[in-house]
C-alpha atoms as a PDB file:
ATOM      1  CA  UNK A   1      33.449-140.374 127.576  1.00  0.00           C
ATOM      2  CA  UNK A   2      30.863-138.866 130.168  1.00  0.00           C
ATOM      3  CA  UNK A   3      31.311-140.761 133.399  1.00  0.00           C
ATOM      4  CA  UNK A   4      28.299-141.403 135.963  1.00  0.00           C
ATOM      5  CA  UNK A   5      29.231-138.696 137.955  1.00  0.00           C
ATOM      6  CA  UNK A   6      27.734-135.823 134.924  1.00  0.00           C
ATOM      7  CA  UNK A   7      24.738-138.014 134.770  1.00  0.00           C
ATOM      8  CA  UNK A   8      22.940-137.131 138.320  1.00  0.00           C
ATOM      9  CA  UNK A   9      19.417-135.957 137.627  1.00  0.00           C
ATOM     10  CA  UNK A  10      20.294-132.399 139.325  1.00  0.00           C
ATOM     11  CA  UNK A  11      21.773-130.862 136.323  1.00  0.00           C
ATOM     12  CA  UNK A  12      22.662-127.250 136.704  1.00  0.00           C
ATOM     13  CA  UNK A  13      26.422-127.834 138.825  1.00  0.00           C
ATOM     14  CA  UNK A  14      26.875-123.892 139.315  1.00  0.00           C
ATOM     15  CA  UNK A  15      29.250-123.200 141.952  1.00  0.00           C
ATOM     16  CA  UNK A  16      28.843-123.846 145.194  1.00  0.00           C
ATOM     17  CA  UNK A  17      27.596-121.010 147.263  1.00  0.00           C
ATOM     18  CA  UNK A  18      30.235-118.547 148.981  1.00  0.00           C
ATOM     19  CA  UNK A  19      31.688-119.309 152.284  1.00  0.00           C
ATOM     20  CA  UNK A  20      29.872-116.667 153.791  1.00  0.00           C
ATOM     21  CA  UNK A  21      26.937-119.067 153.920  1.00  0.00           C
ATOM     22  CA  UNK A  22      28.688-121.147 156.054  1.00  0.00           C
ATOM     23  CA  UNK A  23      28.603-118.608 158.699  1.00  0.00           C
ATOM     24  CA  UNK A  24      24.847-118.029 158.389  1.00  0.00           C
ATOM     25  CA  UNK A  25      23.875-121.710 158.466  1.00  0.00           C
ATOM     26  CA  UNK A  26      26.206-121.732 161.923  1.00  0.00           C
ATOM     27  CA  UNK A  27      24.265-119.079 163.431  1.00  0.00           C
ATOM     28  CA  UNK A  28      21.455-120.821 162.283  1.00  0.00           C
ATOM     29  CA  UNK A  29      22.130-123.896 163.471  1.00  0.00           C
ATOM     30  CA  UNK A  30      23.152-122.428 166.745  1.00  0.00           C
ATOM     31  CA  UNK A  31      20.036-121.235 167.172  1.00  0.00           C
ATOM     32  CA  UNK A  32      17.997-124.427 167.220  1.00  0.00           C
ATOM     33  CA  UNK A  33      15.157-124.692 169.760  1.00  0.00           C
ATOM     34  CA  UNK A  34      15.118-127.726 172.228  1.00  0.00           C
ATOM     35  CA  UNK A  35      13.249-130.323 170.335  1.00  0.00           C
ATOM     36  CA  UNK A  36      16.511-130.094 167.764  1.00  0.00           C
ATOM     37  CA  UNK A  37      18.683-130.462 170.877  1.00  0.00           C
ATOM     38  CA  UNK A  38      16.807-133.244 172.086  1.00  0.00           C
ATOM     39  CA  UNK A  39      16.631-135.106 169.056  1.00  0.00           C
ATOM     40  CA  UNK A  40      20.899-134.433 168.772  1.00  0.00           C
ATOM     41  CA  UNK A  41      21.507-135.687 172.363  1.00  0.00           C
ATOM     42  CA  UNK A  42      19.510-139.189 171.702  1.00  0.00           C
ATOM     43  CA  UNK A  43      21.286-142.353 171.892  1.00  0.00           C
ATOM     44  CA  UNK A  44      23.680-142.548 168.745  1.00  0.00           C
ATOM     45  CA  UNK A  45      25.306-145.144 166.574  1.00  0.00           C
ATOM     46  CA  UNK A  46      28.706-144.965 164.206  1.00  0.00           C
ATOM     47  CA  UNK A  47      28.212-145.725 160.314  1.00  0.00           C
ATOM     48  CA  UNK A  48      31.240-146.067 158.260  1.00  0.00           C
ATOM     49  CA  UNK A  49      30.653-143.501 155.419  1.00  0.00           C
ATOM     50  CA  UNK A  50      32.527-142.085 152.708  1.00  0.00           C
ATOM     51  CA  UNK A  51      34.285-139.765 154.801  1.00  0.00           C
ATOM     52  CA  UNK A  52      35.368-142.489 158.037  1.00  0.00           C
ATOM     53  CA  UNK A  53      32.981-143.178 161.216  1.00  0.00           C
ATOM     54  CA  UNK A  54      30.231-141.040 161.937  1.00  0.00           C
ATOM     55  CA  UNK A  55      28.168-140.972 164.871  1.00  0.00           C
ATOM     56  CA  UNK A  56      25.107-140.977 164.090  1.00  0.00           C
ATOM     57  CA  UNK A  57      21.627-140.794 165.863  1.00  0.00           C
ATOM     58  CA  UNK A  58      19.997-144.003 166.023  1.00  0.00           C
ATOM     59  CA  UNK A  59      16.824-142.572 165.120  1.00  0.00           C
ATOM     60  CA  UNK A  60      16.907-139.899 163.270  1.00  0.00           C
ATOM     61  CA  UNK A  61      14.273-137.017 163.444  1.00  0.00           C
ATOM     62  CA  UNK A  62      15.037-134.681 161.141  1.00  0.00           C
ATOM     63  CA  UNK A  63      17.003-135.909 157.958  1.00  0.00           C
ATOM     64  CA  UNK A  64      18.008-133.658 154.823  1.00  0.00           C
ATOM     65  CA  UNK A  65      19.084-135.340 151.736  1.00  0.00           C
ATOM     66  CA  UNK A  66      21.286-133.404 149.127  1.00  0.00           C
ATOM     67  CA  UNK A  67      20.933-135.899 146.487  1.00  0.00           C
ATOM     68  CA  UNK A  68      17.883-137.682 144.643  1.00  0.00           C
ATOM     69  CA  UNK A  69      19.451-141.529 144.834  1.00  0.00           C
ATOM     70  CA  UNK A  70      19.247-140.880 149.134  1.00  0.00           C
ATOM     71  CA  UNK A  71      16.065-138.740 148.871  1.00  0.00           C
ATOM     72  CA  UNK A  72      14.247-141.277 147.275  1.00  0.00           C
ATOM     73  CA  UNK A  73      15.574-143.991 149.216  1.00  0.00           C
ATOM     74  CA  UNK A  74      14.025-142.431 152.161  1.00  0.00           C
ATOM     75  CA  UNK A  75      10.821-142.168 150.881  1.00  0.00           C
ATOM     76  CA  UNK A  76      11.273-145.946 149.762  1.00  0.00           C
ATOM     77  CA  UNK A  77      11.932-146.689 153.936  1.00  0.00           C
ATOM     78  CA  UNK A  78       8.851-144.929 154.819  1.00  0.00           C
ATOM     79  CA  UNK A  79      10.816-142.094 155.940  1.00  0.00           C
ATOM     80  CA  UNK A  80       9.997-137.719 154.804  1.00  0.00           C
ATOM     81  CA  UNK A  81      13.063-135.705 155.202  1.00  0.00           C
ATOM     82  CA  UNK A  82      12.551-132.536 155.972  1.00  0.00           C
ATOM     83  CA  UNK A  83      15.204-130.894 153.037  1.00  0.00           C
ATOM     84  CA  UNK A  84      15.985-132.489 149.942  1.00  0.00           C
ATOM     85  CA  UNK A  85      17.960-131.447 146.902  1.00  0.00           C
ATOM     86  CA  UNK A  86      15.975-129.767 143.619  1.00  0.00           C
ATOM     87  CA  UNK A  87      16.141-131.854 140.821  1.00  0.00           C
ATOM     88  CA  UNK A  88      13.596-130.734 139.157  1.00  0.00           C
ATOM     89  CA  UNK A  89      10.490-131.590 139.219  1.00  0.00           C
ATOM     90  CA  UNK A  90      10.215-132.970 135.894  1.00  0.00           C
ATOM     91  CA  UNK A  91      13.366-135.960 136.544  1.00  0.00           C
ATOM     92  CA  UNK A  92      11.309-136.883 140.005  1.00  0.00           C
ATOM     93  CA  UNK A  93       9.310-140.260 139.012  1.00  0.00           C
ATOM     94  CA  UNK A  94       5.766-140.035 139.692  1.00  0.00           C
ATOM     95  CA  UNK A  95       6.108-142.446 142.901  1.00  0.00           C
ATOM     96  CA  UNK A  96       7.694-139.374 145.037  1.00  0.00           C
ATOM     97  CA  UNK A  97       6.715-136.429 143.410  1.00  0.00           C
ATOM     98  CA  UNK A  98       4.414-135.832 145.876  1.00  0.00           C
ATOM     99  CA  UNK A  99       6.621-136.402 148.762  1.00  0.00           C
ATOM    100  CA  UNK A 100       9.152-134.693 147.380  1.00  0.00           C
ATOM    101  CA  UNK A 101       7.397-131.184 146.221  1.00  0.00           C
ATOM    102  CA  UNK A 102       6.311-131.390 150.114  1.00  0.00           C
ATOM    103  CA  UNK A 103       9.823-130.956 151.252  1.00  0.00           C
ATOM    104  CA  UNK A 104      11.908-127.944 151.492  1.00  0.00           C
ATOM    105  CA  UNK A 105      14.550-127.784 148.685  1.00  0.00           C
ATOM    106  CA  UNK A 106      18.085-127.286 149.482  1.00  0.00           C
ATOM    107  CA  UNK A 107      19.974-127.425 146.765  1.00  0.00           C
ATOM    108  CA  UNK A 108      20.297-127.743 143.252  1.00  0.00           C
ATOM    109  CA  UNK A 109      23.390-129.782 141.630  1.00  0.00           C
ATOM    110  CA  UNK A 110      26.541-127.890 143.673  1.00  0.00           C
ATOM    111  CA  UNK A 111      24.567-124.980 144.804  1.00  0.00           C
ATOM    112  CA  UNK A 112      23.939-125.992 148.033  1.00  0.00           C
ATOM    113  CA  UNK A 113      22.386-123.816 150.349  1.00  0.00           C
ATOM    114  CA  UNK A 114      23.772-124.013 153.965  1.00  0.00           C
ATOM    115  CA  UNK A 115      21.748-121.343 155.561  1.00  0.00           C
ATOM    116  CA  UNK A 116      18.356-122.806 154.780  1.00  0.00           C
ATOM    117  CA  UNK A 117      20.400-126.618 155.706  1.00  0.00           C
ATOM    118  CA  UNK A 118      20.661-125.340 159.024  1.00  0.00           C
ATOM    119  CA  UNK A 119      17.249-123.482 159.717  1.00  0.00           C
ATOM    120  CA  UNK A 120      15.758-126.726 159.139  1.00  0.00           C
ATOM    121  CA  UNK A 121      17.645-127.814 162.405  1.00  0.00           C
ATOM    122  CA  UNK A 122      18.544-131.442 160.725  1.00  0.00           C
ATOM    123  CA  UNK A 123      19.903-134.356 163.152  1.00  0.00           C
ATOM    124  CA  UNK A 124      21.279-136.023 159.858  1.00  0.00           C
ATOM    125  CA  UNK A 125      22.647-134.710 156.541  1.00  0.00           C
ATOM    126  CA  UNK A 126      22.494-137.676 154.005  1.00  0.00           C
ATOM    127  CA  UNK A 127      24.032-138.164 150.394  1.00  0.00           C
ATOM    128  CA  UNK A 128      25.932-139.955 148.026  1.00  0.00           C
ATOM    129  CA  UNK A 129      29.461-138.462 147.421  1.00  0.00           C
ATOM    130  CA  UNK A 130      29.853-137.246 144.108  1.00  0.00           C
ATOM    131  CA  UNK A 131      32.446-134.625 143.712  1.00  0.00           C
ATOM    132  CA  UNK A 132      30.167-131.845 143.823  1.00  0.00           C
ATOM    133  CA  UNK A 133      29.212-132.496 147.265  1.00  0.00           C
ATOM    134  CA  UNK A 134      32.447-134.372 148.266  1.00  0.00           C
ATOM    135  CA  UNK A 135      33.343-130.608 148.285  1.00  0.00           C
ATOM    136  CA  UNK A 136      30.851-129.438 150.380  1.00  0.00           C
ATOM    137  CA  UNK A 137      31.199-132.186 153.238  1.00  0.00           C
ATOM    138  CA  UNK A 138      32.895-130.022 155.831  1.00  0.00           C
ATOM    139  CA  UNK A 139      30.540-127.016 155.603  1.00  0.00           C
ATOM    140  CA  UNK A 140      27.613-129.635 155.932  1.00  0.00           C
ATOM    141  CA  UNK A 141      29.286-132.052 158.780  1.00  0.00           C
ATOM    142  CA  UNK A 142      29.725-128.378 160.544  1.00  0.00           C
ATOM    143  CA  UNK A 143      25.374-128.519 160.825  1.00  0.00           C
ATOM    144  CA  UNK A 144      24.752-132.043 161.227  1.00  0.00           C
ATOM    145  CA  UNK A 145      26.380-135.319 161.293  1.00  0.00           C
ATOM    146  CA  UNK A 146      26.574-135.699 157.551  1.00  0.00           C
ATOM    147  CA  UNK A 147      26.896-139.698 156.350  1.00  0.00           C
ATOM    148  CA  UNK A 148      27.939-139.804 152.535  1.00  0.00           C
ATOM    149  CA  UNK A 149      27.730-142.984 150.662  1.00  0.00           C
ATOM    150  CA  UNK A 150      31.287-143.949 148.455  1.00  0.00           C
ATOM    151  CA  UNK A 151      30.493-143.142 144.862  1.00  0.00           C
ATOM    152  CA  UNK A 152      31.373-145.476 142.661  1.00  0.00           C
ATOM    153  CA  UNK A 153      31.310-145.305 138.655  1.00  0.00           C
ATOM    154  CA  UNK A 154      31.092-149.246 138.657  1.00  0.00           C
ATOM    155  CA  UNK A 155      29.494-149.951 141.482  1.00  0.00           C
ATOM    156  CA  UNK A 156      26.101-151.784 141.291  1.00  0.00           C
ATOM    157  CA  UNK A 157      23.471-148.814 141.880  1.00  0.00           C
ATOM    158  CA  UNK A 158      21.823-151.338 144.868  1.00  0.00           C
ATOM    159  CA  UNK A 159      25.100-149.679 146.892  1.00  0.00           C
ATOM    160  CA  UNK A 160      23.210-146.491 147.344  1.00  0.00           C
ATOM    161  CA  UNK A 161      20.095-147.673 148.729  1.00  0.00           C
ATOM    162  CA  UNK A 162      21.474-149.980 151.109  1.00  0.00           C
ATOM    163  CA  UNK A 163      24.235-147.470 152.383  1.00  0.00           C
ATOM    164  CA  UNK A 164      20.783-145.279 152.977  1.00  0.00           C
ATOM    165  CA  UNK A 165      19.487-147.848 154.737  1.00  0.00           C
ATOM    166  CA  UNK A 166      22.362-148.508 157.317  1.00  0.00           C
ATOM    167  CA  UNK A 167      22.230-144.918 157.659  1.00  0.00           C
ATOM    168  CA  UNK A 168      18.863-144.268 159.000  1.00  0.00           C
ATOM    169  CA  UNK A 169      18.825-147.375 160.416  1.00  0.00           C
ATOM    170  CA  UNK A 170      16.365-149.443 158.598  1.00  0.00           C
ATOM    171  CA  UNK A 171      17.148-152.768 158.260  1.00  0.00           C
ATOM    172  CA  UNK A 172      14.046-154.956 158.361  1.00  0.00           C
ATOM    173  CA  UNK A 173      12.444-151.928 155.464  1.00  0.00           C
ATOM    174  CA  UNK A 174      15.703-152.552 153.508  1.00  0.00           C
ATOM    175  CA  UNK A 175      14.980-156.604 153.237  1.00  0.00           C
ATOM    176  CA  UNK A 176      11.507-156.221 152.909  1.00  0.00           C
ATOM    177  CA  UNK A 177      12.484-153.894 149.653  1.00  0.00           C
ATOM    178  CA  UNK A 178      14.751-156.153 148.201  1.00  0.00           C
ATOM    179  CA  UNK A 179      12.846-159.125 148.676  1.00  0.00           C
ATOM    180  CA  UNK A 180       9.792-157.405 146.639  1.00  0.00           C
ATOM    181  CA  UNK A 181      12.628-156.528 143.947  1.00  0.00           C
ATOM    182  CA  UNK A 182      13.682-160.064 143.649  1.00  0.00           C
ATOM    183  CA  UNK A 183      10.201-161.462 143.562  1.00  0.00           C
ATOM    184  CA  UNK A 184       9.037-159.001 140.927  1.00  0.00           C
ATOM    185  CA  UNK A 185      12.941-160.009 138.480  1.00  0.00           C
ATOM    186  CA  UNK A 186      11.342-163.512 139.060  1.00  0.00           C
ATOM    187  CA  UNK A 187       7.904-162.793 138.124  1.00  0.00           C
ATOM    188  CA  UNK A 188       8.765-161.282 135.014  1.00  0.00           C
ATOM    189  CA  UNK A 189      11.454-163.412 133.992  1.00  0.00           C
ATOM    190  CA  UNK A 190       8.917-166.936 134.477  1.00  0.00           C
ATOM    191  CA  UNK A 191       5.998-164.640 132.790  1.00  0.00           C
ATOM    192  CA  UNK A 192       8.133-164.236 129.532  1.00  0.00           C
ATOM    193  CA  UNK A 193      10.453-167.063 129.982  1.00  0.00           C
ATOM    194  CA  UNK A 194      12.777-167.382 127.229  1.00  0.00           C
ATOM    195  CA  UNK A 195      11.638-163.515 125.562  1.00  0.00           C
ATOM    196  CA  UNK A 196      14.435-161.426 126.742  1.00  0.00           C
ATOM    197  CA  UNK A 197      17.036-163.935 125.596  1.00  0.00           C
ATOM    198  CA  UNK A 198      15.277-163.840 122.614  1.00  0.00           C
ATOM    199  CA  UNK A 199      15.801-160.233 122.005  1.00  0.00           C
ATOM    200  CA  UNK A 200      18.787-157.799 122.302  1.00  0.00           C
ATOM    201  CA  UNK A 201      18.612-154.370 123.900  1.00  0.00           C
ATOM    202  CA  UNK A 202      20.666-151.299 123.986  1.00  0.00           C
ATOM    203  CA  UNK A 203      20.596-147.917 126.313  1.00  0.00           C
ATOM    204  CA  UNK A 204      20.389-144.545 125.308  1.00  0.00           C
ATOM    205  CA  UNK A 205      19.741-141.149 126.871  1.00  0.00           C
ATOM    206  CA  UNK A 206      19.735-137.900 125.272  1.00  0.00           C
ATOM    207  CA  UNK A 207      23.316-136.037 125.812  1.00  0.00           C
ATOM    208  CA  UNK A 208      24.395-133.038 127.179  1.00  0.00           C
ATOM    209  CA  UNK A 209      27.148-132.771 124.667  1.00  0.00           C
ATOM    210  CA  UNK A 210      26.149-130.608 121.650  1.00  0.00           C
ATOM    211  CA  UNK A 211      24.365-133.131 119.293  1.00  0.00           C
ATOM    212  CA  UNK A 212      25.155-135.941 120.718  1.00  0.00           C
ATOM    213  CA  UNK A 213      23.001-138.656 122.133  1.00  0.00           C
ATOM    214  CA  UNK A 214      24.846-141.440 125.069  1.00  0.00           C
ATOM    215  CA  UNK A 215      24.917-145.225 124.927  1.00  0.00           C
ATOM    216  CA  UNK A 216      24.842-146.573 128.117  1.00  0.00           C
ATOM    217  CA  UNK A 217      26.604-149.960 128.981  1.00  0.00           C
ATOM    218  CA  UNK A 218      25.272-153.458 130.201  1.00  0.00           C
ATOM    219  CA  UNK A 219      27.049-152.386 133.795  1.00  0.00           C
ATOM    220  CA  UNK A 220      25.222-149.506 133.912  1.00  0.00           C
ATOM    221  CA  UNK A 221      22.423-149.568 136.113  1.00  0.00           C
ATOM    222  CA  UNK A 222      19.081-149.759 133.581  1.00  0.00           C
ATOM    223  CA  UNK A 223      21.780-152.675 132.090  1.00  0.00           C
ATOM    224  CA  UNK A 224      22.146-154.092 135.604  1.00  0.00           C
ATOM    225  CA  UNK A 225      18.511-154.541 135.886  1.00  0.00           C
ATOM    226  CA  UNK A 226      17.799-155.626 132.073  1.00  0.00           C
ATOM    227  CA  UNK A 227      20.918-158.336 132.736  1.00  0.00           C
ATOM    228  CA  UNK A 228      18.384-159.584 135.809  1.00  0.00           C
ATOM    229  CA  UNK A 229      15.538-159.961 133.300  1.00  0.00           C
ATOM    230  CA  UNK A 230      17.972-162.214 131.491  1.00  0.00           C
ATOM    231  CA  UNK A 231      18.128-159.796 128.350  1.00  0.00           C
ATOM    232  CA  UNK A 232      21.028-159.770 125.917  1.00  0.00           C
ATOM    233  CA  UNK A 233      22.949-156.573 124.821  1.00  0.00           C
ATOM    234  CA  UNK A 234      23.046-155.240 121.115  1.00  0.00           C
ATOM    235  CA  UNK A 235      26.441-154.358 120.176  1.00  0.00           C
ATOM    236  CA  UNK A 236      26.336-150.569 120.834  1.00  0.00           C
ATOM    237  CA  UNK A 237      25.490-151.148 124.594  1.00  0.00           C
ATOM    238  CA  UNK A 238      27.843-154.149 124.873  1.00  0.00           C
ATOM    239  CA  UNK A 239      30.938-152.224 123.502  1.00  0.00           C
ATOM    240  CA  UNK A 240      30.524-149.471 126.946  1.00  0.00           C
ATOM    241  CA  UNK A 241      33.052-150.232 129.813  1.00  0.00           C
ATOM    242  CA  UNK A 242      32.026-150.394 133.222  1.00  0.00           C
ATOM    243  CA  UNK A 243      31.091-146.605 134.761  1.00  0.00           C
ATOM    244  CA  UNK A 244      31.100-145.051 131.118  1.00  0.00           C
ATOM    245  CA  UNK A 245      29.052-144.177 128.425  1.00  0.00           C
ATOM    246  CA  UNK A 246      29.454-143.312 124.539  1.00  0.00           C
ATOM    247  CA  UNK A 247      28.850-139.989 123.272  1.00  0.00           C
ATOM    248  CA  UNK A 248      27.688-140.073 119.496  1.00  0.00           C
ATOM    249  CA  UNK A 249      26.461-137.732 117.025  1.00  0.00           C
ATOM    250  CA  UNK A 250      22.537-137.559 116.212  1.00  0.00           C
ATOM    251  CA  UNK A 251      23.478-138.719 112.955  1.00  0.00           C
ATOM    252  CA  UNK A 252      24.717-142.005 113.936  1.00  0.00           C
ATOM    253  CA  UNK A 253      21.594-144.010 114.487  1.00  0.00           C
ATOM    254  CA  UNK A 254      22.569-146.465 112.113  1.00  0.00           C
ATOM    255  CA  UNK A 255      25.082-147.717 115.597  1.00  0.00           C
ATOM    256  CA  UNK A 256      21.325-149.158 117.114  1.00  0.00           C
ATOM    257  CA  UNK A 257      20.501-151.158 114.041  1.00  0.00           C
ATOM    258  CA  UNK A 258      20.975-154.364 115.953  1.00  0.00           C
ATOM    259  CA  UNK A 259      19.074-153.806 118.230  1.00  0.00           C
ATOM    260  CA  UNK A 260      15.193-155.078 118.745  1.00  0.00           C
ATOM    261  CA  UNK A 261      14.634-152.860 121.647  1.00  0.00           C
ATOM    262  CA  UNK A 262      15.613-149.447 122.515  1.00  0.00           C
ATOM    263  CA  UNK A 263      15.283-148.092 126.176  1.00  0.00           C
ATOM    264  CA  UNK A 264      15.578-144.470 127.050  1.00  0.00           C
ATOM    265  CA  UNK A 265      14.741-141.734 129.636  1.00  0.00           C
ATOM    266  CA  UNK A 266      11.822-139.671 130.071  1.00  0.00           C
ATOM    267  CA  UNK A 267      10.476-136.916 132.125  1.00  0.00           C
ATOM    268  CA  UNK A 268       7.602-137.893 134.662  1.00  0.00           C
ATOM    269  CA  UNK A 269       4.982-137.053 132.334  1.00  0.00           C
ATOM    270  CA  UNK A 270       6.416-139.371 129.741  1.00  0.00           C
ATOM    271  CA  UNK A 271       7.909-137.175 127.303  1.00  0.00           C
ATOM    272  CA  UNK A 272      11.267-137.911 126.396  1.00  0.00           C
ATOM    273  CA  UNK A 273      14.078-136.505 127.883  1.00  0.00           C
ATOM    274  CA  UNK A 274      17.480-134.493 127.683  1.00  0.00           C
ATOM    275  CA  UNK A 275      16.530-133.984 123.658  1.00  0.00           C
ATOM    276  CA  UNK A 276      16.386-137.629 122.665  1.00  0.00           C
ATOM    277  CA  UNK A 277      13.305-136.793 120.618  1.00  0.00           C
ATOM    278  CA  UNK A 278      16.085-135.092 118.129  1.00  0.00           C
ATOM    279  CA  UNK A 279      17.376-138.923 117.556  1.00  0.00           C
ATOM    280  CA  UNK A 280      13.678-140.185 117.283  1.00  0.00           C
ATOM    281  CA  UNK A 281      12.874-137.617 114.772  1.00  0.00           C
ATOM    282  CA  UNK A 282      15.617-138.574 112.084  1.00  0.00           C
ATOM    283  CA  UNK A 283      14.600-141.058 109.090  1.00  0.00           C
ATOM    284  CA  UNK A 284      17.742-143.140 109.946  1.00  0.00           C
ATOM    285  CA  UNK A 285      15.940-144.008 113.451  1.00  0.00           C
ATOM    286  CA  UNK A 286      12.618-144.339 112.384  1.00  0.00           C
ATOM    287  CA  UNK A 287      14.021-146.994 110.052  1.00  0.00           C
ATOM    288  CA  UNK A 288      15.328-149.009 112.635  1.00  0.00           C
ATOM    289  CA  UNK A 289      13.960-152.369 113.527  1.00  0.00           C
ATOM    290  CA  UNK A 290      13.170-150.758 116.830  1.00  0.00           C
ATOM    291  CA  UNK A 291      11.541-148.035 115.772  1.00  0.00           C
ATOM    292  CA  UNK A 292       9.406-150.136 112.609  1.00  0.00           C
ATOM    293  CA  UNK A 293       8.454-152.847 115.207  1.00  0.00           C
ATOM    294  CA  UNK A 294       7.145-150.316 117.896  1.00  0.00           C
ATOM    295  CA  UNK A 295       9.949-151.539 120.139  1.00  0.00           C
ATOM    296  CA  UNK A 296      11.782-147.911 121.635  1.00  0.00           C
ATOM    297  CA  UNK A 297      10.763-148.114 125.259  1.00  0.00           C
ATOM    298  CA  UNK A 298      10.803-145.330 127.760  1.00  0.00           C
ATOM    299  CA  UNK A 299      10.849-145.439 131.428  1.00  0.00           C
ATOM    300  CA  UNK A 300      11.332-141.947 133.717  1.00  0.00           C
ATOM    301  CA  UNK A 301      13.569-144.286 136.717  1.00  0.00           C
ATOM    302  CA  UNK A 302      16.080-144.340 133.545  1.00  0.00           C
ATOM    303  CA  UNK A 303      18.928-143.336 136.479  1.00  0.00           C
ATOM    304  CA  UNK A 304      17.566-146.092 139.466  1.00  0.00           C
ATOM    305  CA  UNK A 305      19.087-145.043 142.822  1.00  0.00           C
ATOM    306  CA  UNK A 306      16.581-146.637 144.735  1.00  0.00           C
ATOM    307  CA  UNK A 307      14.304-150.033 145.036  1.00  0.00           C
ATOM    308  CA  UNK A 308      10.973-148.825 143.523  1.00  0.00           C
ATOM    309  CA  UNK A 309      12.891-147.427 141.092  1.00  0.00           C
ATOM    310  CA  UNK A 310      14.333-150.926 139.725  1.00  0.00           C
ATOM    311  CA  UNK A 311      10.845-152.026 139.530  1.00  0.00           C
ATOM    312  CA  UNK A 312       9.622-149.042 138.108  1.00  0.00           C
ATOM    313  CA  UNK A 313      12.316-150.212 134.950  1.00  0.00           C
ATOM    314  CA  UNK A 314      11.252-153.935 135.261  1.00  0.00           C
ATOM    315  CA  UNK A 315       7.501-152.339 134.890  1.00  0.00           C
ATOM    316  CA  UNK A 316       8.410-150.505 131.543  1.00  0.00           C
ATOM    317  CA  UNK A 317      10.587-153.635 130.469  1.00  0.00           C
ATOM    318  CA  UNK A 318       7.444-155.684 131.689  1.00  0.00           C
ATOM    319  CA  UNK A 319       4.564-153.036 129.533  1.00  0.00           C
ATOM    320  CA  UNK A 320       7.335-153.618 126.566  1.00  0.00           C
ATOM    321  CA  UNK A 321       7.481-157.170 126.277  1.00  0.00           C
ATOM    322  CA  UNK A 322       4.117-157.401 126.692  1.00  0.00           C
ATOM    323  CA  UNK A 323       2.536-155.011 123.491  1.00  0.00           C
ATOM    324  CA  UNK A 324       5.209-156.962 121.820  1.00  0.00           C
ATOM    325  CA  UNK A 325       4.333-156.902 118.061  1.00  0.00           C
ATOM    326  CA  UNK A 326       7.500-158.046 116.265  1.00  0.00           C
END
């Protein structure tokens, strides 16, 4: 089964970049002008991070991000990093696209590169640590203090966002997010009390694996926040362990027929994505109560790493429950 850790919204993993960038982002980074020095001999803080204590600054100037679940926490905290990694445009939800273009792109999936890490003269290297950049924590830590959150295939995605947090030091933003979240879970759950109980859901993306679509679990995190909302699981979501998912064949829509909602990814613009249009075009899906009732629901902050994010899902849940019609 595909794990969380192939199912980061920077897809293309090639291989990192040779160590001869290494050298080049040293010279770079030895080469920073005095506002970058300034900024790196400010009064400093240690955060316990994936990789042990690292001091950090206690406000930090010039953050990079080199992965979309920190970058968009940032933005979340009021903060613009100055780097972040290239997901592509088209998996960035609408909230920080704008943000996001404006920021200089270091990286895409495992190609990571150092030079342009280190021209950018960053007082902080963020991230969550995936394998992919797990690897690439000493070359990075050699630029900047790097602080990694612990990735976690069952971990509940509001880890992420609140290691962010600690990083950069944000506190009183953190609780002011969370408290939103929580209000917004209660406003939809009193609004349609009773209606997601009433109702079974189940969690599908399009798959990377040749014809094959993925069912995601209630654990996951789009389950996490549905299980908030006080929805109940059809059988094909219920049946995922914790930190997994189910690759099936196209053919085997017949495994949602249980379900009276379906909720899937889709690119910024709304279209779906990763190919899950190949399951929506087959009779057997279109058959489905789902399908008949109007009920398959997309939402583009399908992978939630951050706050807004989590409401952006309760929003589509919210939309979906409301044009109910079956």
């Amino acid at each position: 089964m595909p794990s969380f850790s192939r199912i980061t919204r920077a897809r293309l993993l090639r291989p990192a970049v040779a160590a001869t960038a290494l050298a080049l982002a040293l010279t770079a980074c030895g080469s920073s002008d005095s506002g970058s020095t300034d900024a790196r001999t400010a009064a400093t803080r240690v955060v316990a991070t994936a990789h042990g204590k690292v001091t950090v600054p206690v406000r930090p100037l010039r953050i990079v991000s080199v992965h979309s679940w920190s970058t968009e926490s940032l933005f979340d905290l009021g903060l613009r990093p100055v780097g972040v990694e290239n997901s592509g445009a088209n998996y960035v939800p609408p909230r920080y696209l704008k943000n996001w273009k404006a920021a200089a792109k270091v990286t895409t999936g495992a190609d990571l590169d150092y030079e342009k890490i280190a021209s950018l003269k960053p007082d902080l290297i963020v991230g969550v640590d995936v394998p992919y950049l797990s690897k690439a924590y000493a070359k990075l830590s050699a630029i900047a203090p790097t602080a990694f959150a612990s990735f976690d295939e069952t971990a509940d995605w509001t880890k992420y966002p609140d290691d962010t947090a600690r990083f950069v030091n944000r506190p009183t933003q953190l609780n002011a997010l969370k408290q939103t979240y929580e209000k917004r879970l209660a406003a939809v759950r009193e609004k349609y009390a009773g209606t997601p109980a009433d109702d079974t859901w189940d969690v599908v993306q399009g798959g990377f694996d040749s014809g094959n679509y993925w069912i995601y679990g209630s654990a996951s995190p789009v389950g996490n926040i549905l299980g908030k909302l006080g929805v109940r699981f059809a059988s094909a979501t219920a049946s995922v362990a914790a930190g997994a998912t189910k690759s099936v064949s196209y053919e085997r829509a017949d495994l949602l027929d249980d379900a009276d909602y379906v909720i899937y990814y889709t690119n910024n613009d709304g279209s779906p994505a990763n190919d899950i249009q190949k399951l929506f075009a087959l009779d057997s899906f279109k058959r489905l109560p789902a399908a008949k009732d109007g009920h398959v629901v997309g939402t583009p902050d399908f992978l939630p790493g951050s706050y807004r994010d989590a409401m952006g899902v309760v929003d589509s849940v919210e939309a979906a429950l409301g044009g109910k019609t079956g």
